[in-house]
Protein backbone atom coordinates (compact mmCIF):
# COMPACT_ATOMS: atom_id res chain seq x y z
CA UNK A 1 31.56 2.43 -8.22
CA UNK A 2 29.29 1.06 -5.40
CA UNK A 3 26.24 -0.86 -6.30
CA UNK A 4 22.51 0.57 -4.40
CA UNK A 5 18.85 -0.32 -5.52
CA UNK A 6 16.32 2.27 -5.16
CA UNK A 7 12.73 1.71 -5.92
CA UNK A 8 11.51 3.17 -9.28
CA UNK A 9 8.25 2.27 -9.60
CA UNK A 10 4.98 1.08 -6.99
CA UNK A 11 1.41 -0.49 -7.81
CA UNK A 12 -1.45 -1.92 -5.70
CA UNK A 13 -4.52 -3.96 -5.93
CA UNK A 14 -7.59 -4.34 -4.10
CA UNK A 15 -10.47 -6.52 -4.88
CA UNK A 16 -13.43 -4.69 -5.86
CA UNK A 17 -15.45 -5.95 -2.72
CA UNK A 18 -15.30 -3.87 0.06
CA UNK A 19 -17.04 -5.11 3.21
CA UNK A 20 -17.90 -2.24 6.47
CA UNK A 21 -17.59 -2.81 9.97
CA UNK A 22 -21.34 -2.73 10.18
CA UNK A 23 -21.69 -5.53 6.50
CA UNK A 24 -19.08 -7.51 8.49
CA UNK A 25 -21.09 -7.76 11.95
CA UNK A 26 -24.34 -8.48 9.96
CA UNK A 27 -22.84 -11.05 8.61
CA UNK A 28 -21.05 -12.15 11.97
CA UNK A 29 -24.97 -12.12 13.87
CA UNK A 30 -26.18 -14.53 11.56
CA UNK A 31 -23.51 -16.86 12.97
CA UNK A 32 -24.38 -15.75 16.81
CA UNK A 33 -20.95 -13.32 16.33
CA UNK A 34 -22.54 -10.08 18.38
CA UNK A 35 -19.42 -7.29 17.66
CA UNK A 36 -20.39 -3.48 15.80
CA UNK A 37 -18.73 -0.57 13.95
CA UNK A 38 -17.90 1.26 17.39
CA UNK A 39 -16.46 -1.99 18.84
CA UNK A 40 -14.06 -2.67 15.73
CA UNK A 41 -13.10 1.05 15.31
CA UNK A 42 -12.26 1.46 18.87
CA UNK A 43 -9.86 -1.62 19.42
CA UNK A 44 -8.50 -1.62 15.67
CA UNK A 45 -9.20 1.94 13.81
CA UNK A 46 -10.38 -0.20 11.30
CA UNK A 47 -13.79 1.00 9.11
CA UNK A 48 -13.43 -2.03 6.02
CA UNK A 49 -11.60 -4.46 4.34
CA UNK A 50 -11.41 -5.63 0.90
CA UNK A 51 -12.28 -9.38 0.37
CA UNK A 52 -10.88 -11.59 -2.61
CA UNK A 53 -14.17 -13.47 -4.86
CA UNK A 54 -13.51 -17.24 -4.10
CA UNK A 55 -12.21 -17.94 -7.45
CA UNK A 56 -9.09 -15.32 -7.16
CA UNK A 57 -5.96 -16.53 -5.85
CA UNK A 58 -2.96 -14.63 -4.45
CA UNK A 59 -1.30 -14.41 -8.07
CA UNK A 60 -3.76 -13.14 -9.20
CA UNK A 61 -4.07 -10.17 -6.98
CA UNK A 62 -0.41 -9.77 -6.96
CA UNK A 63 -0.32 -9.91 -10.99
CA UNK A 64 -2.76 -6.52 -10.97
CA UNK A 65 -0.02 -4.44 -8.49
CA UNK A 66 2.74 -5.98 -10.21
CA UNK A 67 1.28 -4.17 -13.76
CA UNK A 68 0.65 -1.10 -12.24
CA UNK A 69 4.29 -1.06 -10.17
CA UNK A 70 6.01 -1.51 -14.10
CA UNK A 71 3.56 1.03 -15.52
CA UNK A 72 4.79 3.03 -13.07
CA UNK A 73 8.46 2.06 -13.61
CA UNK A 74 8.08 2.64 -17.35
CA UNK A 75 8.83 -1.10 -17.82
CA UNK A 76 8.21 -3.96 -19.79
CA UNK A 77 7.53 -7.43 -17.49
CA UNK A 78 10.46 -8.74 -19.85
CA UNK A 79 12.53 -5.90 -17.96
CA UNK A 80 12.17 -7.98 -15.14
CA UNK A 81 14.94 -10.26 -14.20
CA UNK A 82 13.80 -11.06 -10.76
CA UNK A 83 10.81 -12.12 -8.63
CA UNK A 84 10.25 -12.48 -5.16
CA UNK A 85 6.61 -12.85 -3.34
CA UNK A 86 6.01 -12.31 -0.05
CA UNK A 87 2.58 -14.35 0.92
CA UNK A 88 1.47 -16.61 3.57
CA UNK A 89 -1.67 -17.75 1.53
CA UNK A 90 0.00 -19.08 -1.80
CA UNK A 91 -2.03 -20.67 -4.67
CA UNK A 92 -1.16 -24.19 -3.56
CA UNK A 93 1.40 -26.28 -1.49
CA UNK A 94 3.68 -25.62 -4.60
CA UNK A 95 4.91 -24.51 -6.82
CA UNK A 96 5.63 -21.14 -5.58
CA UNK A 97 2.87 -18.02 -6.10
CA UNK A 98 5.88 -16.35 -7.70
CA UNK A 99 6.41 -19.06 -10.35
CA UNK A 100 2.22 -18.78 -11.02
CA UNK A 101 3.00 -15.02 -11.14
CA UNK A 102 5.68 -14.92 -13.27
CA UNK A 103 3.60 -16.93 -15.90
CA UNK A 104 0.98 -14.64 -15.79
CA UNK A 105 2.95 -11.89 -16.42
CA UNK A 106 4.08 -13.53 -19.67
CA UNK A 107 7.57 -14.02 -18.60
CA UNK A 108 9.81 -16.83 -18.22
CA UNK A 109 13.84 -17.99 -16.94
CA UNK A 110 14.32 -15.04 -14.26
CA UNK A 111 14.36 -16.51 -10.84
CA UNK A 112 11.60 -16.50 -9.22
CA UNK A 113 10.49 -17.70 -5.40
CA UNK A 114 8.30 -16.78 -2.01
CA UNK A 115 9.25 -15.62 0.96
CA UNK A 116 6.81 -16.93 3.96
CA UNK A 117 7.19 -14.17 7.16
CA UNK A 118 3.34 -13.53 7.70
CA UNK A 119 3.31 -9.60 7.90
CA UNK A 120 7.13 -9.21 8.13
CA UNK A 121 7.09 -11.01 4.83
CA UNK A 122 7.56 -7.59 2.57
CA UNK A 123 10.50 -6.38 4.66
CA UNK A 124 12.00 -9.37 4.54
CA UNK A 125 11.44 -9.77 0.79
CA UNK A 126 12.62 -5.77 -0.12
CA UNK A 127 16.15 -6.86 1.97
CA UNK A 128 16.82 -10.15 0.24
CA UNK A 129 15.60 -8.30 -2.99
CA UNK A 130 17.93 -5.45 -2.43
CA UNK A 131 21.39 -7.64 -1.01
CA UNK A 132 21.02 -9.41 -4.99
CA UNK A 133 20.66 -6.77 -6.64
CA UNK A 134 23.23 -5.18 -4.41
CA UNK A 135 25.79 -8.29 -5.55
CA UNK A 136 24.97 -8.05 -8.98
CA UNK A 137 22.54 -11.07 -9.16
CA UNK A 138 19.69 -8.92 -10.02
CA UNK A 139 19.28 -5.84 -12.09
CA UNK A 140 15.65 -5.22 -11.94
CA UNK A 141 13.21 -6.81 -9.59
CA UNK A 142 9.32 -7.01 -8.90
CA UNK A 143 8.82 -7.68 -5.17
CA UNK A 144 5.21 -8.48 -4.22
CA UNK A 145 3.22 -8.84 -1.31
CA UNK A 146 -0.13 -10.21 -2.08
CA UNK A 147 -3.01 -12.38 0.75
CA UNK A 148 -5.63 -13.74 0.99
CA UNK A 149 -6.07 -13.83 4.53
CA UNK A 150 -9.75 -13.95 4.30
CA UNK A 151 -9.72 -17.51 3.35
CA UNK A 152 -7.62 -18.35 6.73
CA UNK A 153 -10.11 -16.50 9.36
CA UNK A 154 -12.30 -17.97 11.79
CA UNK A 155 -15.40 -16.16 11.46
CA UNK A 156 -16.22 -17.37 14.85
CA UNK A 157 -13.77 -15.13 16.50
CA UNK A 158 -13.99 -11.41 16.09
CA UNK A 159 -10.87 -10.39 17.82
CA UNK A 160 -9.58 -12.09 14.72
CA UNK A 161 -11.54 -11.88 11.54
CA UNK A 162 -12.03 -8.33 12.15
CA UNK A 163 -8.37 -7.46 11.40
CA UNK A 164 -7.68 -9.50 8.06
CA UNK A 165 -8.61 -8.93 4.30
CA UNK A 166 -7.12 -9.46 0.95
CA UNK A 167 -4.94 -6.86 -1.19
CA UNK A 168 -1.77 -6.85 -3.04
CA UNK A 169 1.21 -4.22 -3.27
CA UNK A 170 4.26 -4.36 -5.75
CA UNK A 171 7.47 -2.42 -6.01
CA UNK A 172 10.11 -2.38 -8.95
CA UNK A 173 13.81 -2.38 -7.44
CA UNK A 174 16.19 -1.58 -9.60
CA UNK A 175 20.02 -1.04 -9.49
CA UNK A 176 21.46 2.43 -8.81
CA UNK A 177 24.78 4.52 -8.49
CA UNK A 178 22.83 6.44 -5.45
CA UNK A 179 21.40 4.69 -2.33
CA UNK A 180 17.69 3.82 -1.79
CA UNK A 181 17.43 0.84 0.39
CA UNK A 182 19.54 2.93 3.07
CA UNK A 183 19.54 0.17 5.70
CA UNK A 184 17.34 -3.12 7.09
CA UNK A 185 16.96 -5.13 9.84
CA UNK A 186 15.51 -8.73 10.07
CA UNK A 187 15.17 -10.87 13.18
CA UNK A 188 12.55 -14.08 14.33
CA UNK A 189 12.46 -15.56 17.74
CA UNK A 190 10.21 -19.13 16.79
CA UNK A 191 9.67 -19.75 20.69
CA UNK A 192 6.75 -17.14 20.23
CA UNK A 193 5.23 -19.57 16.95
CA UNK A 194 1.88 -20.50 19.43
CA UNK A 195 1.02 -16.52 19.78
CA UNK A 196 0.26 -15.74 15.97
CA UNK A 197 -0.33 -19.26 13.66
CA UNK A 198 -2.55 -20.92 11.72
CA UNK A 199 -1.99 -24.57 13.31
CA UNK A 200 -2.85 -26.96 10.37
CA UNK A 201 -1.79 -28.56 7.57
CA UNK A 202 -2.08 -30.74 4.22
CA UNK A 203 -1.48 -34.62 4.88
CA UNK A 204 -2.43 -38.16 3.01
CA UNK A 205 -5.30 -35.37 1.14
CA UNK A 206 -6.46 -33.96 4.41
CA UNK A 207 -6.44 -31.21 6.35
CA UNK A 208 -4.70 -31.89 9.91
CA UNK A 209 -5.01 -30.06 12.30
CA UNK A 210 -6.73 -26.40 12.67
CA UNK A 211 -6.33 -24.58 9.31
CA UNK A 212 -7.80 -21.32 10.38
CA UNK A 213 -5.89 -18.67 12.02
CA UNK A 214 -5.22 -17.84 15.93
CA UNK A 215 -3.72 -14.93 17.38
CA UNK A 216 -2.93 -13.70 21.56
CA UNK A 217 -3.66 -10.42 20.77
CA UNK A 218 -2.44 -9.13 24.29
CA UNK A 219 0.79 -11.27 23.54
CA UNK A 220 1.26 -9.87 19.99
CA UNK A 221 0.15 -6.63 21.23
CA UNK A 222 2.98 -6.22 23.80
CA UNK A 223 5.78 -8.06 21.96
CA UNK A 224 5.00 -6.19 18.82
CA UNK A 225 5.29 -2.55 20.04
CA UNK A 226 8.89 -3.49 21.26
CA UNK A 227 10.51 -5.30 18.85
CA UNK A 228 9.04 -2.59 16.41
CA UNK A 229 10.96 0.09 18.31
CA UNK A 230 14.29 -1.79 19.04
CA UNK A 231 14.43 -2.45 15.18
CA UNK A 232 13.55 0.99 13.98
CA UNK A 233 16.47 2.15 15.84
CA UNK A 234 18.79 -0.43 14.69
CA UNK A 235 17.68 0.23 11.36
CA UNK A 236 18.80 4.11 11.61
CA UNK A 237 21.67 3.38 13.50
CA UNK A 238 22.63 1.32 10.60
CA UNK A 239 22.21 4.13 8.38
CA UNK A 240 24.05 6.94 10.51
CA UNK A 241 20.73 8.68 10.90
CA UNK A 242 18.13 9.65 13.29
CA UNK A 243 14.48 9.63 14.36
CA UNK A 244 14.49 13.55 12.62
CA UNK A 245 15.38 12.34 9.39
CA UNK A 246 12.43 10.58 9.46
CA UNK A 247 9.69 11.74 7.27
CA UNK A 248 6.97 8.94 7.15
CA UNK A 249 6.63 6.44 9.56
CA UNK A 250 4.68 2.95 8.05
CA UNK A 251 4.63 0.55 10.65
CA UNK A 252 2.62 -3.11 10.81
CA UNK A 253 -0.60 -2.48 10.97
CA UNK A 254 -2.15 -4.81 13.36
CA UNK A 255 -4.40 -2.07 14.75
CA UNK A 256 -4.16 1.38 15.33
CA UNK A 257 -3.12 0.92 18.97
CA UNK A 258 0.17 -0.22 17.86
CA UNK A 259 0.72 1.91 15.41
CA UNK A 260 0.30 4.92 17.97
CA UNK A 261 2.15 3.24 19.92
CA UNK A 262 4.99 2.34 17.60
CA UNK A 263 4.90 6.64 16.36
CA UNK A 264 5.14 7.10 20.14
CA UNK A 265 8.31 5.44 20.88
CA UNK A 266 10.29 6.62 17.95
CA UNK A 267 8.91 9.92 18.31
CA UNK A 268 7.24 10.58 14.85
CA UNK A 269 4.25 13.02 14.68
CA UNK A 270 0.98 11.43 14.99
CA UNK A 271 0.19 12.78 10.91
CA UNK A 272 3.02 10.84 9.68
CA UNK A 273 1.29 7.45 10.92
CA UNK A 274 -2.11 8.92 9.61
CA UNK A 275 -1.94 7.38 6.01
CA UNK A 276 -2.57 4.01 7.20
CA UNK A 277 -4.33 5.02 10.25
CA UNK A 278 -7.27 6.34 8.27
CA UNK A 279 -9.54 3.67 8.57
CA UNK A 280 -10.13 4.00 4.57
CA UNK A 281 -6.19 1.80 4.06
CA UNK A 282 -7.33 -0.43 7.05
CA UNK A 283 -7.63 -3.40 5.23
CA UNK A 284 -5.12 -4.85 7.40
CA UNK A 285 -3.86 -8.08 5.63
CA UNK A 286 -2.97 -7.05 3.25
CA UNK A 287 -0.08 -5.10 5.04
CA UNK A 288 2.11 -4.84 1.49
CA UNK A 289 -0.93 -3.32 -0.17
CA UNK A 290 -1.39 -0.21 2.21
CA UNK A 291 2.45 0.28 2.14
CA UNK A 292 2.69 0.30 -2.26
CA UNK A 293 -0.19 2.31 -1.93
CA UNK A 294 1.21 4.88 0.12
CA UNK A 295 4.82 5.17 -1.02
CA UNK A 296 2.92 5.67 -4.40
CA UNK A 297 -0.66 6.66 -5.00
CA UNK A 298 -0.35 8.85 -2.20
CA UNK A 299 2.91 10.16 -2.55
CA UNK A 300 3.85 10.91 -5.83
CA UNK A 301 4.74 14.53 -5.05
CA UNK A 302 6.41 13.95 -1.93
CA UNK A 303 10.14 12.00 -3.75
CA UNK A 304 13.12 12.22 -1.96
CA UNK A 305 11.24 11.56 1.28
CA UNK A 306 12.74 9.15 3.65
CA UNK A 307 10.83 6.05 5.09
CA UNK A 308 10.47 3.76 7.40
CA UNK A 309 8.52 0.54 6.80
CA UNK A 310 8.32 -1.88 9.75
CA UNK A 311 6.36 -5.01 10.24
CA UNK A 312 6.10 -7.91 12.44
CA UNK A 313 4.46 -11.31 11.82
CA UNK A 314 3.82 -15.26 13.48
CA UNK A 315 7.29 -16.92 13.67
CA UNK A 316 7.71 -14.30 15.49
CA UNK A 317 9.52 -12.71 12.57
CA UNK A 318 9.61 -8.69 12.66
CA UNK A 319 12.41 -6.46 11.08
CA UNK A 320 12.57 -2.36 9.19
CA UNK A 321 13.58 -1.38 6.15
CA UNK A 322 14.55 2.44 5.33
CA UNK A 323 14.72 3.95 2.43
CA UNK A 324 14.66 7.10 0.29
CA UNK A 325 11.87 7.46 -2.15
């Protein structure tokens, strides 16, 4: 009998302070920043974000989707015999968030690692989730995606700290005689590192370097809407199936531009992009968050549907992953 994964259970987690377009460019004119809620809306569709307190870390925000994903499962964290957290803002250098996680959930000798892809970091985490569970290394896994991007922004910059806050998002994958994880695809291209990075790092107990984030929006705009498209359609070609079998659409949400424009090319109806294009999920960091909290909160009526999550991220990394719900 062939081996699948399918996911069984969902959970996000956003910290309790929300911040508006207008809170955020209050803030941004006491720095000399001069941006408003018309200006963000109209580039990004974004209306808030959700910012972390300074004393929560990744884990931490991954540990509250990660309970409500098992809730949701019906599961015990001792269930759990695999863990695997997509971040690009871990607790420290190392060890891994996943290893902090795993401790805080009370749990201990399941493997347990990151996965560092920026905003493709969930995709990529769901495929190498779903291959070992797929070979029989894994039975039951917790896959996270947790930031804290806020901590990473140059507040100097609004084409850039507009589009970032902090969330988390947690699936349980678990093995299955029917398919879930129908097909993925996964591809980087690191001549394109410059366009999307956060150029510094830790050395001799300093900082070297730039440690905040910057971002060619025109170049991320423009590569992002293609590779998006070209991996969607690998994706279903993978699985034997076509744009129409489509029901929900989740791509990276970067702004609403490319989301339209990603809906556009693979021909999905403009409402099937609209849970993440309201600007209430528009918290757009934490990617994973928005995703968890659709496939769950939001669609807990809606099982058997068929998605497609896509995401793309500084490396360049990008990549789909569809699957039945």
């Amino acid at each position: 009998m062939s081996r699948y994964s399918r996911i069984t259970g969902t959970g996000s987690y956003l910290p309790p302070r929300r911040l508006t377009n207008a809170e955020l460019a209050a803030e941004l004119a006491t720095k000399g920043i001069e941006t408003s809620d018309e200006w963000i809306v109209e580039r990004t569709g974004i209306r808030a974000r959700h910012f972390a307190a300074p004393d929560v870390s990744s884990s931490d925000l991954g540990v509250e989707a990660a309970k409500h994903a098992l809730e949701a499962a019906g599961l015990q964290p001792s269930d759990i015999d695999l863990i695997i957290v997509a971040t690009s803002t871990p607790d420290m250098v190392f060890p891994s968030a996943a290893c902090i996680l795993q401790n805080k959930l009370g749990i201990a000798g399941c493997p347990a690692f990151d996965v560092q892809a920026v905003c493709s970091g969930f995709v990529y985490a769901l495929t190498v989730a779903d291959a070992m569970i797929k070979t029989g290394s894994a039975s039951k896994a917790l896959v996270i995606g947790a930031e804290v991007f806020s901590r990473i922004l140059d507040f100097t910059d609004r084409t850039t700290c507009v589009l970032f806050g902090d969330g988390a998002g947690a699936v349980v994958l678990e093995a299955s005689d029917t398919p879930g994880i129908l097909a993925s695809d996964l591809h980087a291209d690191g001549k394109y590192v410059g366009i999307l990075c956060v150029p510094g790092h830790v050395s001799g107990g300093q900082v070297l370097g730039d440690p905040l984030l910057k971002m060619d929006g025109q170049a991320v705009f423009k590569l992002a809407v293609g590779v998006l498209e070209s991996s969607a359609r690998a994706t279903l070609a993978k699985a034997n199936l076509t744009d129409a079998d489509i029901d929900w659409l989740i791509p990276h949400q970067a702004n609403i531009r490319i989301m339209q424009s990603t809906a556009e090319k693979a021909e999905a109806a403009a409402g099937e992009t609209d849970c993440h294009g309201r600007p209430a999920w528009q918290y757009v960091g934490s990617v994973y968050s928005a995703r968890a909290g659709c496939v769950g909160a939001q669609r807990q009526d809606q099982k058997g549907d068929t998605l497609m999550l896509e995401g793309v991220g500084g490396g360049f990394t990008w990549g789909a992953v569809l699957l039945n719900y």
